[in-house]
N, C-alpha and C. Protein backbone atom coordinates (compact mmCIF):
# COMPACT_ATOMS: atom_id res chain seq x y z
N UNK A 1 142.73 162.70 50.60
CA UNK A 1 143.64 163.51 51.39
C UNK A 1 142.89 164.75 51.84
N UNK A 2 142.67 164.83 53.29
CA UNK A 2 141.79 165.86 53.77
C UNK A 2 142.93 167.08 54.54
N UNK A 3 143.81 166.67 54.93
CA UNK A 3 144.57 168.02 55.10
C UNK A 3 145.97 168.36 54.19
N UNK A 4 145.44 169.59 53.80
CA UNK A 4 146.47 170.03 52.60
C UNK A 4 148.29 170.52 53.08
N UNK A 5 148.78 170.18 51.47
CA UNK A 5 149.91 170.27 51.75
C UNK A 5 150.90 171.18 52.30
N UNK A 6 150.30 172.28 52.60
CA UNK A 6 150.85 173.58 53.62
C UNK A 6 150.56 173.43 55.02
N UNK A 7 149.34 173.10 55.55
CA UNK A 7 148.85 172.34 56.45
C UNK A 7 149.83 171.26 57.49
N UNK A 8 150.19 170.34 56.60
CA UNK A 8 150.98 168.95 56.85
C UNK A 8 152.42 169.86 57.17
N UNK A 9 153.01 170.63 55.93
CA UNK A 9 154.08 171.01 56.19
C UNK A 9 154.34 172.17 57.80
N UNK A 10 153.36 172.69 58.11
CA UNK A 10 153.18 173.58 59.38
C UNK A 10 153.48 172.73 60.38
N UNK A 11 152.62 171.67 60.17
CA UNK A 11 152.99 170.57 61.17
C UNK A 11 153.81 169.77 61.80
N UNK A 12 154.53 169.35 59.96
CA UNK A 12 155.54 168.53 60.36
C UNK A 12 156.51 169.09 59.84
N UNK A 13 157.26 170.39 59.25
CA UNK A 13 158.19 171.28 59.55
C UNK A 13 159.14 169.95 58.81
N UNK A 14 160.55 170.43 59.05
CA UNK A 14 161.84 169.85 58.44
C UNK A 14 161.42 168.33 58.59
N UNK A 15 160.55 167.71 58.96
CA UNK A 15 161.02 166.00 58.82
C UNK A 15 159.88 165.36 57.48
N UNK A 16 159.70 166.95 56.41
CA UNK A 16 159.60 166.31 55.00
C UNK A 16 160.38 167.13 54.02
N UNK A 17 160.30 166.81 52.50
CA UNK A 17 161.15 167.24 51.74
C UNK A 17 159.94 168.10 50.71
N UNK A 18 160.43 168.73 50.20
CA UNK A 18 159.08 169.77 49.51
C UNK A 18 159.96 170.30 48.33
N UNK A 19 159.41 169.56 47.07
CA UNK A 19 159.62 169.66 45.89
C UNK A 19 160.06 170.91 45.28
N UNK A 20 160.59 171.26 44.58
CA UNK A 20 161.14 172.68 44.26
C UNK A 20 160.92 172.86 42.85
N UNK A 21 160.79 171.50 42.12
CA UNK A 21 160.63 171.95 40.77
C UNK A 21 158.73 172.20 40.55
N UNK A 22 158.49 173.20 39.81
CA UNK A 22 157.55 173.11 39.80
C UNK A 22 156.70 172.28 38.64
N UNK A 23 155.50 171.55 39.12
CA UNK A 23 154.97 170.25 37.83
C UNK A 23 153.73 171.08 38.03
N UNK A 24 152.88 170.64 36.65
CA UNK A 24 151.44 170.91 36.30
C UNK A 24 150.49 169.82 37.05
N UNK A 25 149.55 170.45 37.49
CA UNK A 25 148.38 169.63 37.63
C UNK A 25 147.74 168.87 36.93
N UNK A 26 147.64 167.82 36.15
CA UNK A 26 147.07 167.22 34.72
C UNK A 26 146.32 165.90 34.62
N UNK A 27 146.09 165.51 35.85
CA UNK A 27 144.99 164.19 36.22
C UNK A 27 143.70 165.11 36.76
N UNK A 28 142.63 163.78 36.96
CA UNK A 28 141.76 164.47 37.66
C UNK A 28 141.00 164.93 38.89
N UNK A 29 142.12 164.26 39.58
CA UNK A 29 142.44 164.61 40.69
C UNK A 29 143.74 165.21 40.86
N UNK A 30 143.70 166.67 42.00
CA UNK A 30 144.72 167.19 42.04
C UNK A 30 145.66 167.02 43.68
N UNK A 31 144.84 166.27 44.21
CA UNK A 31 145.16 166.55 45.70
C UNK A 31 145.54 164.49 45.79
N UNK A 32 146.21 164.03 46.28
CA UNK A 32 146.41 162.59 46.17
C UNK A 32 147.81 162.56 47.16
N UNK A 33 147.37 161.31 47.40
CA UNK A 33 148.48 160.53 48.66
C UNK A 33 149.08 159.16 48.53
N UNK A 34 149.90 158.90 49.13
CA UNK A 34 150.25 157.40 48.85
C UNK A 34 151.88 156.79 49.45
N UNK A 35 152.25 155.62 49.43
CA UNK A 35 153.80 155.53 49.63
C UNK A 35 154.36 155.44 47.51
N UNK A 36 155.71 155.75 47.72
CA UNK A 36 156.24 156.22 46.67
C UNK A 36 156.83 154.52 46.22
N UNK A 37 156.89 154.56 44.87
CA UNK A 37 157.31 153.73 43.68
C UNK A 37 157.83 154.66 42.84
N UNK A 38 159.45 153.82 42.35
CA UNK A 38 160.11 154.54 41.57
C UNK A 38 160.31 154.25 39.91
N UNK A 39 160.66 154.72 39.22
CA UNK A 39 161.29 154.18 37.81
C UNK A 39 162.38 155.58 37.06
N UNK A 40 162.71 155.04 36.93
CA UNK A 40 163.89 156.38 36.24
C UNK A 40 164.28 155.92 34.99
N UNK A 41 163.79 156.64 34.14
CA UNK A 41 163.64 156.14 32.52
C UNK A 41 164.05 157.63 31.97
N UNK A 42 164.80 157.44 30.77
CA UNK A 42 164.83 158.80 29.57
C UNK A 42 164.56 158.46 28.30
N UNK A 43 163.15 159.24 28.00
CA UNK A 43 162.63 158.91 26.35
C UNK A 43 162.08 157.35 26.34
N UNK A 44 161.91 156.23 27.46
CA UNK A 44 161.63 155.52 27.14
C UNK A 44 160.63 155.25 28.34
N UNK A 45 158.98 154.82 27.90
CA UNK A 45 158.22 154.69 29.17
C UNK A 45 157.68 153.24 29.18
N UNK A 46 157.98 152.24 28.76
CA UNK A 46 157.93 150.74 28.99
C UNK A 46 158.08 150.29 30.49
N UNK A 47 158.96 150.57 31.35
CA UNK A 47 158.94 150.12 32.69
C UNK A 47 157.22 151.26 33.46
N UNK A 48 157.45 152.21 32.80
CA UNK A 48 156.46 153.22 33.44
C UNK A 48 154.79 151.99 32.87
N UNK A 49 154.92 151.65 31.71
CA UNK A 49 153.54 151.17 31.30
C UNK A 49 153.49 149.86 31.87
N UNK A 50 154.57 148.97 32.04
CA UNK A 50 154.35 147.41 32.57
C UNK A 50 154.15 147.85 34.32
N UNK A 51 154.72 148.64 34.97
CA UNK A 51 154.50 148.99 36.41
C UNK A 51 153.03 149.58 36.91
N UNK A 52 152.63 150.51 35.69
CA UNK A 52 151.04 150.35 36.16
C UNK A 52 149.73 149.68 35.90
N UNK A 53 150.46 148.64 35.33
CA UNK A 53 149.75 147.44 34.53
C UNK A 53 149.98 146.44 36.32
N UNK A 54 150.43 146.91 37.19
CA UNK A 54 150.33 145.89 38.33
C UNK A 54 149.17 146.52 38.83
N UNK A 55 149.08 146.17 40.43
CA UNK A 55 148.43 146.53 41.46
C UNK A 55 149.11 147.81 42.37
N UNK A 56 148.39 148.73 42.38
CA UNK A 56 149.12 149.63 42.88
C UNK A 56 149.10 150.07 44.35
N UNK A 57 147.90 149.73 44.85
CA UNK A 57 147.28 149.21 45.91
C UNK A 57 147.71 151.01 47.39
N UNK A 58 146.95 151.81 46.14
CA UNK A 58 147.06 153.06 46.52
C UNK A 58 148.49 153.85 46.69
N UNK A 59 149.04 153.70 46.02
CA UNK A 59 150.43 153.92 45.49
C UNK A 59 150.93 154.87 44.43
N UNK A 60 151.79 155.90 44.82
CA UNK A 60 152.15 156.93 43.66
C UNK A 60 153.45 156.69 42.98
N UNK A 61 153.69 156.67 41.51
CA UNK A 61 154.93 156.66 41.07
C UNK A 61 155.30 157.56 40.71
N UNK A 62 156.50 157.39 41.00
CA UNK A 62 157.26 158.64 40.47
C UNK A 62 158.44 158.60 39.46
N UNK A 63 158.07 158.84 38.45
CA UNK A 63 159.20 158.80 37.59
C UNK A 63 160.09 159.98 37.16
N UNK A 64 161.14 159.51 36.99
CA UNK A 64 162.12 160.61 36.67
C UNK A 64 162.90 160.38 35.17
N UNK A 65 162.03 161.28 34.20
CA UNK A 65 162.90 161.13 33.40
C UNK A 65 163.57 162.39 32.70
N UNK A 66 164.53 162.62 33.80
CA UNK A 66 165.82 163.18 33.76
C UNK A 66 165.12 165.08 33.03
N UNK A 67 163.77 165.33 33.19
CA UNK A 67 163.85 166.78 33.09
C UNK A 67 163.38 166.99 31.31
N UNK A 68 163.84 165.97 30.80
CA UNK A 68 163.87 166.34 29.19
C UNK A 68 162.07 165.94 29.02
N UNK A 69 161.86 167.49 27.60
CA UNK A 69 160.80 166.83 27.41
C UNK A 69 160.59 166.61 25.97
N UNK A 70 161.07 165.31 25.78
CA UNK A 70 161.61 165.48 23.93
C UNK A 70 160.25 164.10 23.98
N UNK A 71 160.14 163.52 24.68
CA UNK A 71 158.95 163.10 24.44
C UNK A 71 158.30 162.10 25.48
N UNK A 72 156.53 162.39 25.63
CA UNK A 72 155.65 161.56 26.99
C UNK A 72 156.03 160.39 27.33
N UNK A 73 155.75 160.36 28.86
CA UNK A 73 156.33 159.42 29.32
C UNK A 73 155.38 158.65 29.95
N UNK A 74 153.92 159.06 29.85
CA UNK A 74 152.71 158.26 30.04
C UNK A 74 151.47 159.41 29.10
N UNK A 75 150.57 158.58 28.59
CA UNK A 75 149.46 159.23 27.87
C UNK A 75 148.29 158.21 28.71
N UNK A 76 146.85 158.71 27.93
CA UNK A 76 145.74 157.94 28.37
C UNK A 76 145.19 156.47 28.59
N UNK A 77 146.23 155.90 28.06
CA UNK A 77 145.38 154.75 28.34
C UNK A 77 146.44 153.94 29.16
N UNK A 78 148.06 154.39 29.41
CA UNK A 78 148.77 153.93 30.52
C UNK A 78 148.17 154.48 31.40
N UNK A 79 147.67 155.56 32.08
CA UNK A 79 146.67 155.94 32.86
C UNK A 79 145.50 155.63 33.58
N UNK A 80 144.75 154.96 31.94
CA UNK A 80 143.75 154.56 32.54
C UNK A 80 144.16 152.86 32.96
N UNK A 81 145.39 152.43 33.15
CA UNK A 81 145.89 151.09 33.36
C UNK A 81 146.09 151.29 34.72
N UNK A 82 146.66 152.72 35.28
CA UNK A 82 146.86 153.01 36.48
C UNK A 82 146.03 153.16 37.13
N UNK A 83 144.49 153.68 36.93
CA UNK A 83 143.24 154.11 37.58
C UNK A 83 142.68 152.70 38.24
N UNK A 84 143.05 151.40 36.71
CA UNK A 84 142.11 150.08 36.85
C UNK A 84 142.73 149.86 37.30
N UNK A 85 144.06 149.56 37.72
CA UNK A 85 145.04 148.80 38.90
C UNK A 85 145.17 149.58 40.24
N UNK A 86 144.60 150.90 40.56
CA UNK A 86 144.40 151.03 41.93
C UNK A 86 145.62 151.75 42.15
N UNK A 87 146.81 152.83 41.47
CA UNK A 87 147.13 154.03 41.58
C UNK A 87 147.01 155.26 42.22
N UNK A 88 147.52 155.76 43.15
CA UNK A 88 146.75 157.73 43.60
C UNK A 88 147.32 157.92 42.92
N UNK A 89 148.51 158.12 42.14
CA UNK A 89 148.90 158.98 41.56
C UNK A 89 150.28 158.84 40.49
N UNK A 90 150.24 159.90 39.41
CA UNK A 90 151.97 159.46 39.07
C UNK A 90 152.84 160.90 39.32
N UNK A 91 153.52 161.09 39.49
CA UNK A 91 154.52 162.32 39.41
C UNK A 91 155.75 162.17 38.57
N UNK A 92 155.96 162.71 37.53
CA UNK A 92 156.86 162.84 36.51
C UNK A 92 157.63 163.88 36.11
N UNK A 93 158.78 163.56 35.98
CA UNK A 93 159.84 164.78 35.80
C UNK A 93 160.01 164.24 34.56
N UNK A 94 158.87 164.96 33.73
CA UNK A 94 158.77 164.42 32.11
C UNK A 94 158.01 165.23 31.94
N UNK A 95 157.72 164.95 30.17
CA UNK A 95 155.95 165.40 30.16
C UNK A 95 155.44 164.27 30.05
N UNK A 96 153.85 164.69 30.12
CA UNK A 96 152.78 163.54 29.38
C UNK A 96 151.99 163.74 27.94
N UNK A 97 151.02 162.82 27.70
CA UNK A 97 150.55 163.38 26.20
C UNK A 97 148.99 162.87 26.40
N UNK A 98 147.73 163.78 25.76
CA UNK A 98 146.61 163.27 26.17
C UNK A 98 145.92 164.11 26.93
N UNK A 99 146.63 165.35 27.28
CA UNK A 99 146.02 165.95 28.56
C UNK A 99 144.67 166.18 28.85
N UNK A 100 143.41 166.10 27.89
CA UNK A 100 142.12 166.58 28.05
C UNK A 100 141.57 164.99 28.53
N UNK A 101 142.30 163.79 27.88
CA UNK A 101 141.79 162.61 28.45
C UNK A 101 142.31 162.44 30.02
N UNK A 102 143.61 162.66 30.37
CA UNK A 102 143.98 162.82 31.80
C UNK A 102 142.94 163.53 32.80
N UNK A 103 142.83 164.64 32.11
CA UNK A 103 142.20 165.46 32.86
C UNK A 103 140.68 164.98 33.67
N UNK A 104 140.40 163.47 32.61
CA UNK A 104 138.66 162.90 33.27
C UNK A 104 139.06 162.02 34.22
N UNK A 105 140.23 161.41 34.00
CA UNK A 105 140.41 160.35 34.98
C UNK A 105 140.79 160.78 36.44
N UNK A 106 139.92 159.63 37.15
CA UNK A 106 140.23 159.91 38.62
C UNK A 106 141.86 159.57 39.32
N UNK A 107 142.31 159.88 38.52
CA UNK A 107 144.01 159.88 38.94
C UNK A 107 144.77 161.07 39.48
N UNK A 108 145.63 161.41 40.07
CA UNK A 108 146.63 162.16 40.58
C UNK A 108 147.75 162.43 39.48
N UNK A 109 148.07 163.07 38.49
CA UNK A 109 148.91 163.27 37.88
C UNK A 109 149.91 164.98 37.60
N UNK A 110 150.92 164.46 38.05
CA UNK A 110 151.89 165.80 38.00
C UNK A 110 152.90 165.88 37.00
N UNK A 111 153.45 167.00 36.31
CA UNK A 111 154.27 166.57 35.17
C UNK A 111 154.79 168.08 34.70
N UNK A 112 155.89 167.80 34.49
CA UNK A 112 156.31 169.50 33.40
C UNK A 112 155.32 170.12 32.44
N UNK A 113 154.78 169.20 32.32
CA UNK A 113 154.16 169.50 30.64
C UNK A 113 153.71 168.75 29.68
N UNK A 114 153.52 168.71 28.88
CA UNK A 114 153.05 167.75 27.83
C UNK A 114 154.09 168.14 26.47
N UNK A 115 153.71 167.03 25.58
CA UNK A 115 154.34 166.48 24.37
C UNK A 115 153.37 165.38 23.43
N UNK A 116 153.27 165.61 22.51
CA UNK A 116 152.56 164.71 21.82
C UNK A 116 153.12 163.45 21.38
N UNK A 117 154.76 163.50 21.40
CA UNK A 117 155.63 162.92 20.49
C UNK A 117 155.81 161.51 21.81
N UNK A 118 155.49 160.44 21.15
CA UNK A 118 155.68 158.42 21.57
C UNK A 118 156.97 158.83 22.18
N UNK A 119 157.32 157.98 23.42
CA UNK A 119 158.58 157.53 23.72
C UNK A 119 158.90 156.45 23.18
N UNK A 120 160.48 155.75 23.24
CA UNK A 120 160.05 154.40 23.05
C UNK A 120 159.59 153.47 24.25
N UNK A 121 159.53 151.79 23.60
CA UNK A 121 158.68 151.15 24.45
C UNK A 121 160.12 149.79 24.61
N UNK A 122 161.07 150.52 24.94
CA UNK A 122 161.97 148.76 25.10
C UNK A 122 162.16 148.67 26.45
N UNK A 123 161.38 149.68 27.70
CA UNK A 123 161.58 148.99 28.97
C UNK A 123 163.43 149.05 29.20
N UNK A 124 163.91 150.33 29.04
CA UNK A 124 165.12 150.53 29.64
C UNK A 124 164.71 151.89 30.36
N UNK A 125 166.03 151.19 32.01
CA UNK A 125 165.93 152.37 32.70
C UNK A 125 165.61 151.17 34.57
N UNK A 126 165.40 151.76 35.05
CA UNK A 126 165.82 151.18 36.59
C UNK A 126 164.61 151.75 37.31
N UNK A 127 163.45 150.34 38.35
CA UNK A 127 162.41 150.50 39.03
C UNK A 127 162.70 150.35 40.55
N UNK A 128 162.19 151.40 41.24
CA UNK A 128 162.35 150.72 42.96
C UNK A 128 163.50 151.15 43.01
N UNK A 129 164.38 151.96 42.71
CA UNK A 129 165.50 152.75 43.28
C UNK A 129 165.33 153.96 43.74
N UNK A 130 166.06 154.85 44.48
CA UNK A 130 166.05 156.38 44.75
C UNK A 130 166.07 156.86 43.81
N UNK A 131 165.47 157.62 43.54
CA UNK A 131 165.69 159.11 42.57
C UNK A 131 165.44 159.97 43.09
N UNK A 132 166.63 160.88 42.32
CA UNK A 132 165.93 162.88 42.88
C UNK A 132 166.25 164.00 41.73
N UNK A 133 165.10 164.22 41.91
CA UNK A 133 164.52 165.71 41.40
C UNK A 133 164.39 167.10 42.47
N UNK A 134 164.47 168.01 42.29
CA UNK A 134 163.59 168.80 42.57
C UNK A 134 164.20 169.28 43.96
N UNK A 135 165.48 168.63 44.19
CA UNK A 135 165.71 168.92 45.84
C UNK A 135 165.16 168.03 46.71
N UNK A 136 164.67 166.75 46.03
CA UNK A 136 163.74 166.04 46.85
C UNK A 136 164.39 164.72 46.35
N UNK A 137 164.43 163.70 47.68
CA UNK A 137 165.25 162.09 47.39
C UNK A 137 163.91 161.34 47.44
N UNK A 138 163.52 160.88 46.32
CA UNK A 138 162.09 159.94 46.86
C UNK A 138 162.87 157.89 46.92
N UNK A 139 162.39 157.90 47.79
CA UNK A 139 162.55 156.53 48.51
C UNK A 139 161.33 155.87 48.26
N UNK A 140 161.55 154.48 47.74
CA UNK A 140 160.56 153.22 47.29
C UNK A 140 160.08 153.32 49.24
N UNK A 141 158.49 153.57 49.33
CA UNK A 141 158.05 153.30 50.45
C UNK A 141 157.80 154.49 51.34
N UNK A 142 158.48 155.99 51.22
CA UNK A 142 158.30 156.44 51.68
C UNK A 142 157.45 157.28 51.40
N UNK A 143 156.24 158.04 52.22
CA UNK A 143 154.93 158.32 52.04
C UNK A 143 155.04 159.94 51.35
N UNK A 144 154.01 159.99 50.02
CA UNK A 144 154.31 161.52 49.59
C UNK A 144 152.83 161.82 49.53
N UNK A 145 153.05 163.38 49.50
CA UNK A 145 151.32 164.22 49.58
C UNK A 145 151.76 164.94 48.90
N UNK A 146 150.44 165.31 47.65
CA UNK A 146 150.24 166.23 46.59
C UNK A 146 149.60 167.30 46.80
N UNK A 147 149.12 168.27 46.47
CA UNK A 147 147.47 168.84 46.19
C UNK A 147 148.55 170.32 45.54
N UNK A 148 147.42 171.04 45.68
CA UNK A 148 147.55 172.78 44.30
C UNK A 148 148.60 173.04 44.55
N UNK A 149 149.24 173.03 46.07
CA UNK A 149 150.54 173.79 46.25
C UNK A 149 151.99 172.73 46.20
N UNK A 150 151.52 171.76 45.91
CA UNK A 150 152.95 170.97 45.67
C UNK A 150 153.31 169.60 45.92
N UNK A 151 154.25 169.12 46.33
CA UNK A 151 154.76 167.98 46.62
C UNK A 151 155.39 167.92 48.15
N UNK A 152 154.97 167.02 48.96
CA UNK A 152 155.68 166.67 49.97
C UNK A 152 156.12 165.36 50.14
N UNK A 153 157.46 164.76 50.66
CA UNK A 153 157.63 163.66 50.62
C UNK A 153 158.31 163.22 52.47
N UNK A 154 158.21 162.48 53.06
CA UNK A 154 159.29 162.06 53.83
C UNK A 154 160.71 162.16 53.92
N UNK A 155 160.96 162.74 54.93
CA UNK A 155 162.59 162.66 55.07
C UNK A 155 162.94 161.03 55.65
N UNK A 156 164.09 160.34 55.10
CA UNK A 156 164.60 159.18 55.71
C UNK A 156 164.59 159.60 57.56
N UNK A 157 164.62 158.81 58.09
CA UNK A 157 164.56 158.38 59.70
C UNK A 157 165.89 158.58 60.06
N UNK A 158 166.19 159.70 60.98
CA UNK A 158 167.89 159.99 60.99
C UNK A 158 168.46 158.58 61.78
């Protein structure tokens, strides 16, 4: 991603949505692009670990789990599942756990914060639907841009 996210927004003004909550920088890449993939999970990151165990085929997920950070909702080596399957990025309304290993990988990762403490792993919770955070509706498909200053996503097509 060669033009940054203040940049894009000058440009393209109201026809994107611009994140309000603010997330940490915590991959190792901070600037990343992609169309959006969803999962909306709480305390449990099983759909988050079998989804980047696919092909991601330059693709950011975004998970939402609901703000709480009682415990990670991806650590290092779901990560590095996301790097080998071809991921830009994840964005999480969670924390993560691992952060000095995040920090080597060539991934895009955004997040409240960290937590050391396991989620569980039973794969409850809903993939490829809308979710919103942040003042922002992310849509399965619709294209989002990261970098230092934030999140931008697509507005739906009036």
């Amino acid at each position: 991603m060669s033009q940054s996210t203040a940049d894009l927004y000058d440009e393209r003004g109201e026809s994107l949505q611009s994140l309000e909550t603010p997330l940490l920088d915590l991959g190792g890449r901070v600037r990343f692009a992609g169309p959006v993939r969803t999962i909306r999970c709480l305390g449990d990151n099983g759909l988050v670990k079998a989804t980047l165990a696919t092909p991601g085929d330059g693709a950011v997920l975004v998970v939402d789990g609901g703000g709480s950070m009682a415990s990670a909702l991806m650590g290092d080596m779901i990560a590095a599942s996301a790097v080998a399957n071809g991921w830009a990025g994840v964005v999480i309304h969670g924390p993560v756990r691992d952060r000095a290993a995040l920090a080597q990988l060539p991934l895009g990762v955004k997040a409240l914060g960290s937590n050391p403490r396991k989620s569980a792993k039973d794969g409850v919770g809903e993939a490829d639907a809308p979710v919103e955070f942040g003042g922002v509706v992310f849509r399965p498909g619709a294209m989002l841009w990261a970098d230092e200053d934030g999140v931008l996503v697509e507005r739906p097509a009036p």
